[in-house]
PDB file of N, CA and C in Angstrom:
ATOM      1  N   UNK A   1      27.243 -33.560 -14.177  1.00  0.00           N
ATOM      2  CA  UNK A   1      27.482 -33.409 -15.598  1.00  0.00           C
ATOM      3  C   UNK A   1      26.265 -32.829 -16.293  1.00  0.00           C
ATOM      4  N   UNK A   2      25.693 -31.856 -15.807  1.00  0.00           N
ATOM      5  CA  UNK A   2      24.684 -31.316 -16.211  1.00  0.00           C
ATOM      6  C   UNK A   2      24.777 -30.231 -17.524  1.00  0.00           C
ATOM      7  N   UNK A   3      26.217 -30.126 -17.983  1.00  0.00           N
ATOM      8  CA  UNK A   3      26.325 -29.287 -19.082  1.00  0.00           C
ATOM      9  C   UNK A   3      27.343 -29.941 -19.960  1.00  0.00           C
ATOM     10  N   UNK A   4      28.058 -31.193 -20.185  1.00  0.00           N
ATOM     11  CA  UNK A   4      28.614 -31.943 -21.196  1.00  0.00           C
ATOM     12  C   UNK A   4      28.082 -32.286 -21.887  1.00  0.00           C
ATOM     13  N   UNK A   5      28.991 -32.561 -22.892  1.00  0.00           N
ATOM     14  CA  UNK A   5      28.838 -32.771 -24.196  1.00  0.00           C
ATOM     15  C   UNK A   5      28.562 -34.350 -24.764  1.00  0.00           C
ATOM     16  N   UNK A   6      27.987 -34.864 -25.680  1.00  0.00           N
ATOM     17  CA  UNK A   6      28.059 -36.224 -25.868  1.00  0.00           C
ATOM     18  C   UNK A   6      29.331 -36.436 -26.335  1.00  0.00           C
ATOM     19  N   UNK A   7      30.515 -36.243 -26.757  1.00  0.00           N
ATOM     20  CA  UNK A   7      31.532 -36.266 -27.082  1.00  0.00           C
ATOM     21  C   UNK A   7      32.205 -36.524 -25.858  1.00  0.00           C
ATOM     22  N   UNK A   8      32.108 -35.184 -24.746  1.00  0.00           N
ATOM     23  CA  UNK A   8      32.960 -35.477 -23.894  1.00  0.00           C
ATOM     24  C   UNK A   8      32.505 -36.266 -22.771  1.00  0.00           C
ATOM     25  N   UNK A   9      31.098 -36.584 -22.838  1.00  0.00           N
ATOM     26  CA  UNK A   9      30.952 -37.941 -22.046  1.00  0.00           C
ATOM     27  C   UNK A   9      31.435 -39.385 -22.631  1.00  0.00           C
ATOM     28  N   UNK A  10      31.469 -39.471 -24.038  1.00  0.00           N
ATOM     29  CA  UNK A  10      31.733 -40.680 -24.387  1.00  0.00           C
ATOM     30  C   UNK A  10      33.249 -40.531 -24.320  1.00  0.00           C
ATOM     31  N   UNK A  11      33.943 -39.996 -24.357  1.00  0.00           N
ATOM     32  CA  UNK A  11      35.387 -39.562 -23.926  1.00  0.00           C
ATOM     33  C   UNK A  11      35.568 -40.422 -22.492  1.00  0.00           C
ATOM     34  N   UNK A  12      35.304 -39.245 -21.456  1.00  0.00           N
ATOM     35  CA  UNK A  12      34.924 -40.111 -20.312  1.00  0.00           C
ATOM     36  C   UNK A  12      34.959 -41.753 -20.036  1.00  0.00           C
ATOM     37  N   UNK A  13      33.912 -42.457 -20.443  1.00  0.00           N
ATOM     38  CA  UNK A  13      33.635 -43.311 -20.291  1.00  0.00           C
ATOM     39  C   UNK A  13      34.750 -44.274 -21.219  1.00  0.00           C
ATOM     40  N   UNK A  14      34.970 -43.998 -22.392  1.00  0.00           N
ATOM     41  CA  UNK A  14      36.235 -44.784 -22.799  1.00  0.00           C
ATOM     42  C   UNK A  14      36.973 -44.959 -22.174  1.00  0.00           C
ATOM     43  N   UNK A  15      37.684 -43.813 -21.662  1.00  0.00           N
ATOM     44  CA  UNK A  15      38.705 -43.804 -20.494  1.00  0.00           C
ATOM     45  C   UNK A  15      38.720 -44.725 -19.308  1.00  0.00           C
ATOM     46  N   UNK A  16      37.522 -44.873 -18.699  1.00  0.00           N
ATOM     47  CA  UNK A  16      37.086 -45.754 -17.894  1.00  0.00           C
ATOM     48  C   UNK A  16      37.224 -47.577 -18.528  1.00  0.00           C
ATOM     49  N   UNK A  17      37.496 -47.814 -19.865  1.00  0.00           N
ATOM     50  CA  UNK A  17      37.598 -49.301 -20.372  1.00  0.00           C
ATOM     51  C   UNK A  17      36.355 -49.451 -20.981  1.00  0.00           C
ATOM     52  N   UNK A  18      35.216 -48.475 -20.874  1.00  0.00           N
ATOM     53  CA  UNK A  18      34.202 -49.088 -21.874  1.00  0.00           C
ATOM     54  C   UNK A  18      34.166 -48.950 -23.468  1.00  0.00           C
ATOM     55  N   UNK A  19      33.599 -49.827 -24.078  1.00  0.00           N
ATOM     56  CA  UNK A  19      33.996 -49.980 -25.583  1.00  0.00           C
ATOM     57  C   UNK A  19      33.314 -48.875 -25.882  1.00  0.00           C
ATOM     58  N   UNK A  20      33.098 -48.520 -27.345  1.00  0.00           N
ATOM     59  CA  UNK A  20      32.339 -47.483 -28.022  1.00  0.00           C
ATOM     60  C   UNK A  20      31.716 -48.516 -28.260  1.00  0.00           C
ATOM     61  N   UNK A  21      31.047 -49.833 -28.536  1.00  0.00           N
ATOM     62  CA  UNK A  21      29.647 -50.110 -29.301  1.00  0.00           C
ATOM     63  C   UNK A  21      29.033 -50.285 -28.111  1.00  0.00           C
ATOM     64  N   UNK A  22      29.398 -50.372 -26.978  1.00  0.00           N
ATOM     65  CA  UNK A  22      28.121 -50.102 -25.485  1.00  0.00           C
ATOM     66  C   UNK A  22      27.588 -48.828 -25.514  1.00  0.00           C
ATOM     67  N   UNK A  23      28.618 -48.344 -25.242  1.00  0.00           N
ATOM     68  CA  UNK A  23      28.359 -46.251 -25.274  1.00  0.00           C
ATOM     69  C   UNK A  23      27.262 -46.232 -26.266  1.00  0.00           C
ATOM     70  N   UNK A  24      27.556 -46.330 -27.545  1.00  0.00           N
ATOM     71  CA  UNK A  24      26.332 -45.966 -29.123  1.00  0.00           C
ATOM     72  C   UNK A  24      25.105 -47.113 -28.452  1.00  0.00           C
ATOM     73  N   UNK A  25      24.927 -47.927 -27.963  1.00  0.00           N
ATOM     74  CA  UNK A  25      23.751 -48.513 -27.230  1.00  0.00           C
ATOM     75  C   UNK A  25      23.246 -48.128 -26.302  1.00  0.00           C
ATOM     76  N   UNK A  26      23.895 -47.435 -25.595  1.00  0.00           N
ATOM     77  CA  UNK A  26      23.388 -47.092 -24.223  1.00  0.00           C
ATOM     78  C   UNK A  26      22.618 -45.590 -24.807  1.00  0.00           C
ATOM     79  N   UNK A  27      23.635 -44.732 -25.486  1.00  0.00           N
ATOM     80  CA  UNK A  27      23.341 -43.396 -25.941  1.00  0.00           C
ATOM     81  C   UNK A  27      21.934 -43.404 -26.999  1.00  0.00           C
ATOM     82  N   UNK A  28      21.707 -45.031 -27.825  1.00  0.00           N
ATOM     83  CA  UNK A  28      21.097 -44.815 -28.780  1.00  0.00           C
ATOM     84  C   UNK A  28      19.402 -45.067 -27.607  1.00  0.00           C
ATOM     85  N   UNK A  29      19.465 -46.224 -26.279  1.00  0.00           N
ATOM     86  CA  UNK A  29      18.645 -46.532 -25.652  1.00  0.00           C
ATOM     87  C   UNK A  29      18.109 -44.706 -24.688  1.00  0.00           C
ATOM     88  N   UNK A  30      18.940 -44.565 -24.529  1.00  0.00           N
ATOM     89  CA  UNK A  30      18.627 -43.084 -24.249  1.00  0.00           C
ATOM     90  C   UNK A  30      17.944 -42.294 -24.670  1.00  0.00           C
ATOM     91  N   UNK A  31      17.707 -41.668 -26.216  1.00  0.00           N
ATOM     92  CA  UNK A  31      17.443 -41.256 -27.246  1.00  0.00           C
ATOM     93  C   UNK A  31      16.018 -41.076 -27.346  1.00  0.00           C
ATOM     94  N   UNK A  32      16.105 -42.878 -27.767  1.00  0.00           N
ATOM     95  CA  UNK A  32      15.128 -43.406 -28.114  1.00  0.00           C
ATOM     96  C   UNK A  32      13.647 -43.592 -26.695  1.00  0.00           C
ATOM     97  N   UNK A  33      14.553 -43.355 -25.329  1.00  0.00           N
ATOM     98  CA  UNK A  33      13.606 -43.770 -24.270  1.00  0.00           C
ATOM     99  C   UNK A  33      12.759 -42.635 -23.412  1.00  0.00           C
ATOM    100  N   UNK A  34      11.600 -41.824 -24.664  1.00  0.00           N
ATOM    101  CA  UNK A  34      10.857 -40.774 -24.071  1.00  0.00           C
ATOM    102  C   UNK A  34      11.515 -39.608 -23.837  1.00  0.00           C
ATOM    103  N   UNK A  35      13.029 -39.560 -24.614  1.00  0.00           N
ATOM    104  CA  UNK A  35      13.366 -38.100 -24.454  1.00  0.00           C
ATOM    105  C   UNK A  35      12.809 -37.085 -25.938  1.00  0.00           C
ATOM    106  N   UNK A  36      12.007 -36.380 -25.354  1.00  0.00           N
ATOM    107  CA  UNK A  36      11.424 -35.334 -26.171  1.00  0.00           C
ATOM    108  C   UNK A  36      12.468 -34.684 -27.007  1.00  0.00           C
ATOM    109  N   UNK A  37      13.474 -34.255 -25.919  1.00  0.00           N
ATOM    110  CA  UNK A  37      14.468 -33.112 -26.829  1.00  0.00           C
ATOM    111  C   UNK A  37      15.961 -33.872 -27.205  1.00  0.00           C
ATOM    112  N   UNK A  38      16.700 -33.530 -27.391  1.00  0.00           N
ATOM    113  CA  UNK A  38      18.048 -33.959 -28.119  1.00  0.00           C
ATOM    114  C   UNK A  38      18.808 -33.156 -26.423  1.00  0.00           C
ATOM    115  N   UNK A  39      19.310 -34.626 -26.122  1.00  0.00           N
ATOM    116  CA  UNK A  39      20.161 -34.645 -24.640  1.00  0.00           C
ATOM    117  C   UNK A  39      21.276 -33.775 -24.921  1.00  0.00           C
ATOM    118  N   UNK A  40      21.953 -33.106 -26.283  1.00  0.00           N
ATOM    119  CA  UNK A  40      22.842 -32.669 -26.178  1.00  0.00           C
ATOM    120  C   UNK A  40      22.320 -31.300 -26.264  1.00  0.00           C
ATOM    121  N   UNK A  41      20.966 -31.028 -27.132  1.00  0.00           N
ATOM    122  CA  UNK A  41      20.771 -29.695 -26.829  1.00  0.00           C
ATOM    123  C   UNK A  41      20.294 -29.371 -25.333  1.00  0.00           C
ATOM    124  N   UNK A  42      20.034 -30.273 -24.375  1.00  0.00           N
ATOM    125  CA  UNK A  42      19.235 -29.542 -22.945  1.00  0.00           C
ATOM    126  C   UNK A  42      20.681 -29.432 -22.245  1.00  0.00           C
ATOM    127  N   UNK A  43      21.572 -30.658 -22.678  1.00  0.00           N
ATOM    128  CA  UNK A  43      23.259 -29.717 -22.273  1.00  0.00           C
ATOM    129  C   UNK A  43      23.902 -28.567 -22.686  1.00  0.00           C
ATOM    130  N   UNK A  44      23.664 -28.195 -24.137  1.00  0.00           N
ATOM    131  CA  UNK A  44      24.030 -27.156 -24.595  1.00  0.00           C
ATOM    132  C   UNK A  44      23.361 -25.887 -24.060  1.00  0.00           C
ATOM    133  N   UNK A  45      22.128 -26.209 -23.605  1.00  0.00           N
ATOM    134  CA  UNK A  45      21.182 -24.935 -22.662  1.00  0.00           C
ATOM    135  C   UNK A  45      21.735 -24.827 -21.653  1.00  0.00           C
ATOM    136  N   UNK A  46      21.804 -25.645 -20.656  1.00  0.00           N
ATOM    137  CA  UNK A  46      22.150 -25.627 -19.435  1.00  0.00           C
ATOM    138  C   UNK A  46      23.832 -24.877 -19.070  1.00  0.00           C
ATOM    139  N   UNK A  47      24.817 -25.195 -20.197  1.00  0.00           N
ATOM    140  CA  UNK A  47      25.864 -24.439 -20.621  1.00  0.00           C
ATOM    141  C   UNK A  47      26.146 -22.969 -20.685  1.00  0.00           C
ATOM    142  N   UNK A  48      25.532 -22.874 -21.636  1.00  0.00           N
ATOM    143  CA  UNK A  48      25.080 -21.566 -22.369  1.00  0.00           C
ATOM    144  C   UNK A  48      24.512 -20.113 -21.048  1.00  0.00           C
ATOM    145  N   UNK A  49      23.238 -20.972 -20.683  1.00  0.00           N
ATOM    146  CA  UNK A  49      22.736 -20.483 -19.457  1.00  0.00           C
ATOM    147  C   UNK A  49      24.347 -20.405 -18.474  1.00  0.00           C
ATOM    148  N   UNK A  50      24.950 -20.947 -18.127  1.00  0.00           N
ATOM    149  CA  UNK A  50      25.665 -21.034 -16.918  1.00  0.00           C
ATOM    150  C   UNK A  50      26.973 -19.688 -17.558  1.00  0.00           C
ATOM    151  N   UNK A  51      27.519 -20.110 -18.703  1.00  0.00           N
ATOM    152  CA  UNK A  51      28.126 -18.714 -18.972  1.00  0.00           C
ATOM    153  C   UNK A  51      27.610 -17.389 -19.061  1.00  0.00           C
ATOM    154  N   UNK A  52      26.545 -17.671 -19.562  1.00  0.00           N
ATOM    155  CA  UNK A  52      25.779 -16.122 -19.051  1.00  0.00           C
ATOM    156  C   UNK A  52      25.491 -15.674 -17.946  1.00  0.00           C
ATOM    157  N   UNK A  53      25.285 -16.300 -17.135  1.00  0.00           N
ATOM    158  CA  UNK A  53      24.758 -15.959 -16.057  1.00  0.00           C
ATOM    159  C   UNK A  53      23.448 -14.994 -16.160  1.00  0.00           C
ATOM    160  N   UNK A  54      23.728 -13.845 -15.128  1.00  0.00           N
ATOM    161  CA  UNK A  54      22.532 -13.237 -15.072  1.00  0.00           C
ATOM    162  C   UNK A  54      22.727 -12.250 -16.505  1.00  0.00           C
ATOM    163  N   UNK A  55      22.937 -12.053 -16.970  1.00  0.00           N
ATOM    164  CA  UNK A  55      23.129 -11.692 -18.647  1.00  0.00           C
ATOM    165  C   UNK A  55      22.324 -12.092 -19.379  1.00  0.00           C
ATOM    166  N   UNK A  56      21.816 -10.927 -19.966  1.00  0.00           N
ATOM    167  CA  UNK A  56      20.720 -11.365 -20.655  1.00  0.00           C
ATOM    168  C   UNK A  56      20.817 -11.567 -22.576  1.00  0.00           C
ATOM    169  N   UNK A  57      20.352 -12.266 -23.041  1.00  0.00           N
ATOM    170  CA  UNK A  57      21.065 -12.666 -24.621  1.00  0.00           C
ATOM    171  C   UNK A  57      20.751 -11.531 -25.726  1.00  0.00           C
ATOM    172  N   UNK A  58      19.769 -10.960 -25.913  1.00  0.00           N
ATOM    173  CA  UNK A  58      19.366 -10.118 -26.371  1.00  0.00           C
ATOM    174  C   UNK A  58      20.596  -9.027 -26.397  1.00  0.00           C
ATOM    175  N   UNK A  59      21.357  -8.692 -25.060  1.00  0.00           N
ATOM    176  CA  UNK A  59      22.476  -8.082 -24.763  1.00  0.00           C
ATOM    177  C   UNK A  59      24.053  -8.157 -25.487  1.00  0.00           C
ATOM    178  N   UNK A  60      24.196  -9.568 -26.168  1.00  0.00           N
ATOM    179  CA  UNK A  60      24.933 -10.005 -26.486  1.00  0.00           C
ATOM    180  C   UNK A  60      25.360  -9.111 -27.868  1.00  0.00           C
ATOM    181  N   UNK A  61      26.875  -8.871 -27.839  1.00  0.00           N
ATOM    182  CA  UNK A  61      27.321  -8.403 -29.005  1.00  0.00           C
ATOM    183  C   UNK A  61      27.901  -9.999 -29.658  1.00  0.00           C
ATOM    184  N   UNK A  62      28.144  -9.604 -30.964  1.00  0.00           N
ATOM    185  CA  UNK A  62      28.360 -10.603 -31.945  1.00  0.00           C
ATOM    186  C   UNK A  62      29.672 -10.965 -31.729  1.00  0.00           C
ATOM    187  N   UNK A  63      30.683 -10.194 -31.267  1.00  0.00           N
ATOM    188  CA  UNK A  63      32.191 -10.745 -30.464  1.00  0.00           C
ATOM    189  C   UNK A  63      31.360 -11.636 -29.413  1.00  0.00           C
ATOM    190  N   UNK A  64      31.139 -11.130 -28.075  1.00  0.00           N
ATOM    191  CA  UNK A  64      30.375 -11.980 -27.494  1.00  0.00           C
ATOM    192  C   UNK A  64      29.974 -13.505 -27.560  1.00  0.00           C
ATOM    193  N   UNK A  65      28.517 -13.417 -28.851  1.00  0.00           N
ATOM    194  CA  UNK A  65      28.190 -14.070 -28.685  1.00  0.00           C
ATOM    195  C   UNK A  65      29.022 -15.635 -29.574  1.00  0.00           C
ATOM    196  N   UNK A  66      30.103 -15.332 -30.719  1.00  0.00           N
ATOM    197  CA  UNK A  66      31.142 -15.605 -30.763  1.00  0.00           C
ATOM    198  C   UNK A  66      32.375 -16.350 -29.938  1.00  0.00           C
ATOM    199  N   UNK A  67      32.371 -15.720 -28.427  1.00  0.00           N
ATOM    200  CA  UNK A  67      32.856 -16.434 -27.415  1.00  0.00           C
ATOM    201  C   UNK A  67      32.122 -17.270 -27.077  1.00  0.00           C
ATOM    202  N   UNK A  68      31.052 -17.059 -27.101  1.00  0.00           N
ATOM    203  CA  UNK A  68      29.953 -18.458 -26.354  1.00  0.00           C
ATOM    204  C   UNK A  68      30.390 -19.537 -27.347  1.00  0.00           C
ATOM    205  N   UNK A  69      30.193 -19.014 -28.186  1.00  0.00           N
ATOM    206  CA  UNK A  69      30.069 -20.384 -29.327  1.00  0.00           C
ATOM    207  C   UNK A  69      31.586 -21.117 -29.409  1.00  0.00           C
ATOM    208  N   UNK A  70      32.541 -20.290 -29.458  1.00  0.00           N
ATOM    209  CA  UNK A  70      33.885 -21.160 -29.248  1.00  0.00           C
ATOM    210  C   UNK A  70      33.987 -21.877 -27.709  1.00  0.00           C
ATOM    211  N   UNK A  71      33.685 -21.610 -26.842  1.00  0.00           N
ATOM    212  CA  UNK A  71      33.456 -21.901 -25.790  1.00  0.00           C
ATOM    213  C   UNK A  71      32.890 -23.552 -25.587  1.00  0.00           C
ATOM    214  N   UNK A  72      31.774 -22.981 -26.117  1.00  0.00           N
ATOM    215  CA  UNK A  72      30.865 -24.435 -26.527  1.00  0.00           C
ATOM    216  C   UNK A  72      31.549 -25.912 -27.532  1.00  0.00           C
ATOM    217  N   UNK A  73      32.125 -24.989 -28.060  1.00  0.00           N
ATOM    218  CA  UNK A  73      32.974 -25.975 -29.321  1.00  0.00           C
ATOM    219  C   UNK A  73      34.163 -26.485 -28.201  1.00  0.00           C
ATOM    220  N   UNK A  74      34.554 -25.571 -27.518  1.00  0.00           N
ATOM    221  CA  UNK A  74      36.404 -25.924 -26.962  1.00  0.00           C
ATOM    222  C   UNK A  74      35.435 -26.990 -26.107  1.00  0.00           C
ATOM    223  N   UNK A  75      34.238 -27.394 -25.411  1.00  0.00           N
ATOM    224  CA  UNK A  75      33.652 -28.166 -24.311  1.00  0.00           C
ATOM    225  C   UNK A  75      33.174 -29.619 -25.260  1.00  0.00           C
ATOM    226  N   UNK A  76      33.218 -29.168 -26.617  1.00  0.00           N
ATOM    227  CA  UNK A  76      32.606 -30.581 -27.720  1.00  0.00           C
ATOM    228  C   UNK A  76      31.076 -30.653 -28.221  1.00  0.00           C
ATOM    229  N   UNK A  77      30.487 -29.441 -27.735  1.00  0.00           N
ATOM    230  CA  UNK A  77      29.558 -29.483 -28.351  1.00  0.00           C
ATOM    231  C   UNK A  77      29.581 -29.363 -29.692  1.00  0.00           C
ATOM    232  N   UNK A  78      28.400 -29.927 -30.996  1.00  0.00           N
ATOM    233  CA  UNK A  78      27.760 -29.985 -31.771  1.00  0.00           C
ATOM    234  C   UNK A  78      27.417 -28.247 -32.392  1.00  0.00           C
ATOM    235  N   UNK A  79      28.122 -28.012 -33.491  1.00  0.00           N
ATOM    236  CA  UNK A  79      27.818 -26.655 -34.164  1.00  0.00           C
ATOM    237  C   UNK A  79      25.637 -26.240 -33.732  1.00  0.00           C
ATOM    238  N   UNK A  80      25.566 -27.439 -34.411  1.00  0.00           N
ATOM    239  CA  UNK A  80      23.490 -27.321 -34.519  1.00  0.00           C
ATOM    240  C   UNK A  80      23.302 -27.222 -32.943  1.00  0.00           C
ATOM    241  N   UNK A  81      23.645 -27.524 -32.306  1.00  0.00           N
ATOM    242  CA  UNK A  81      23.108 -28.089 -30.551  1.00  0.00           C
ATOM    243  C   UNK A  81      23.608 -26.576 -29.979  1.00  0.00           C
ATOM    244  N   UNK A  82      24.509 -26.085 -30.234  1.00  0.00           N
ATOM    245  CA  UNK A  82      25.025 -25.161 -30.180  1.00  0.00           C
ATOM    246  C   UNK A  82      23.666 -23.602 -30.449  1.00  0.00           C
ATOM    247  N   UNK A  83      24.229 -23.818 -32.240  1.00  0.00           N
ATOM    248  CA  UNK A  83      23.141 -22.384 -32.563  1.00  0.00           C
ATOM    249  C   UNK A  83      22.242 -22.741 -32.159  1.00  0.00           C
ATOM    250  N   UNK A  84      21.223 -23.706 -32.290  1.00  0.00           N
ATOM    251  CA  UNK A  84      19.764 -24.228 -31.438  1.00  0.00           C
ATOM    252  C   UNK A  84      19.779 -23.727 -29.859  1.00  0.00           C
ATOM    253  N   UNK A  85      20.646 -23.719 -29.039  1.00  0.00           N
ATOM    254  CA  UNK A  85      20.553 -23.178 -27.936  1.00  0.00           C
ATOM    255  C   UNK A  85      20.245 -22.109 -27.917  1.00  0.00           C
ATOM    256  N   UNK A  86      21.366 -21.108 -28.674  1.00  0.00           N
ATOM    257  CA  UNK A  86      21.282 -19.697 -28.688  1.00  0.00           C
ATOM    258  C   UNK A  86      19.848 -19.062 -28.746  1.00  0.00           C
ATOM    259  N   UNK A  87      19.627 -19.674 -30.128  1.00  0.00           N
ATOM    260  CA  UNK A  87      18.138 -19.624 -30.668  1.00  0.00           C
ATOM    261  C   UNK A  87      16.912 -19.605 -29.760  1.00  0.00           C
ATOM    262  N   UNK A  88      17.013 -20.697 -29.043  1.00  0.00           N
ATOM    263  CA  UNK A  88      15.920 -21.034 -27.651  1.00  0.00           C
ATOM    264  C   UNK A  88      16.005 -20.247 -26.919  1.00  0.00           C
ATOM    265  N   UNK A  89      17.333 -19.604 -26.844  1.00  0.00           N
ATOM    266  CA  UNK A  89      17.358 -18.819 -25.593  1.00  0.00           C
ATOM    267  C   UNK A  89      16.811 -17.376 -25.849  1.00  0.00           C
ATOM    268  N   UNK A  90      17.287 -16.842 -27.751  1.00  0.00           N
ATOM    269  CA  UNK A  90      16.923 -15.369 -27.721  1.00  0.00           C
ATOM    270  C   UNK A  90      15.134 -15.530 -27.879  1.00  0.00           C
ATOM    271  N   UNK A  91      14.870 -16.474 -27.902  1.00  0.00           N
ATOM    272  CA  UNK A  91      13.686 -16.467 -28.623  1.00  0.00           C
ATOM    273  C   UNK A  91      12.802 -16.628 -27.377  1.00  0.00           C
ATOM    274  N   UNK A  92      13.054 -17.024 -26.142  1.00  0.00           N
ATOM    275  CA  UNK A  92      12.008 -17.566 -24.901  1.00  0.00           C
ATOM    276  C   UNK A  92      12.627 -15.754 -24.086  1.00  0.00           C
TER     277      UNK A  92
END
């Protein structure tokens, strides 16, 4: 699960019988435990990266980059976690 969404992991795991106030504890102990970046944006990278492939972003037309972003949305990502990826990516 190296490119889901916090949505569609907590999805997941409901499904499985766990409550939502474990999930928001577990997710909030997460967070809070030495992660530098926002777990949904290093998923939203890792995503992003994987539809592109060897494609480079700079390359991207605005239809394009348009598909990424619905893409990202149809998977549950976060609008911000989303453009923040893009961003990281045209920018590195």
């Amino acid at each position: 699960m190296d490119y889901s969404s916090e949505k569609e992991i907590r999805y997941k795991l409901e499904e499985k019988g766990i409550n939502s106030e474990t999930i928001d504890m577990a997710y909030d102990n997460i967070t809070e435990d030495g992660e530098a970046e926002d777990p949904e944006l290093k998923a939203a990278l890792n995503f992003v990266r994987k539809k592109l492939g060897s494609k480079d972003t700079e390359e991207l037309t605005y239809e394009e980059r348009q598909k990424l972003m619905a893409a990202a949305f149809r998977k549950g990502f976060r609008q911000d976690s989303i453009k923040n990826a893009l961003k990281l990516l045209i920018d590195t």
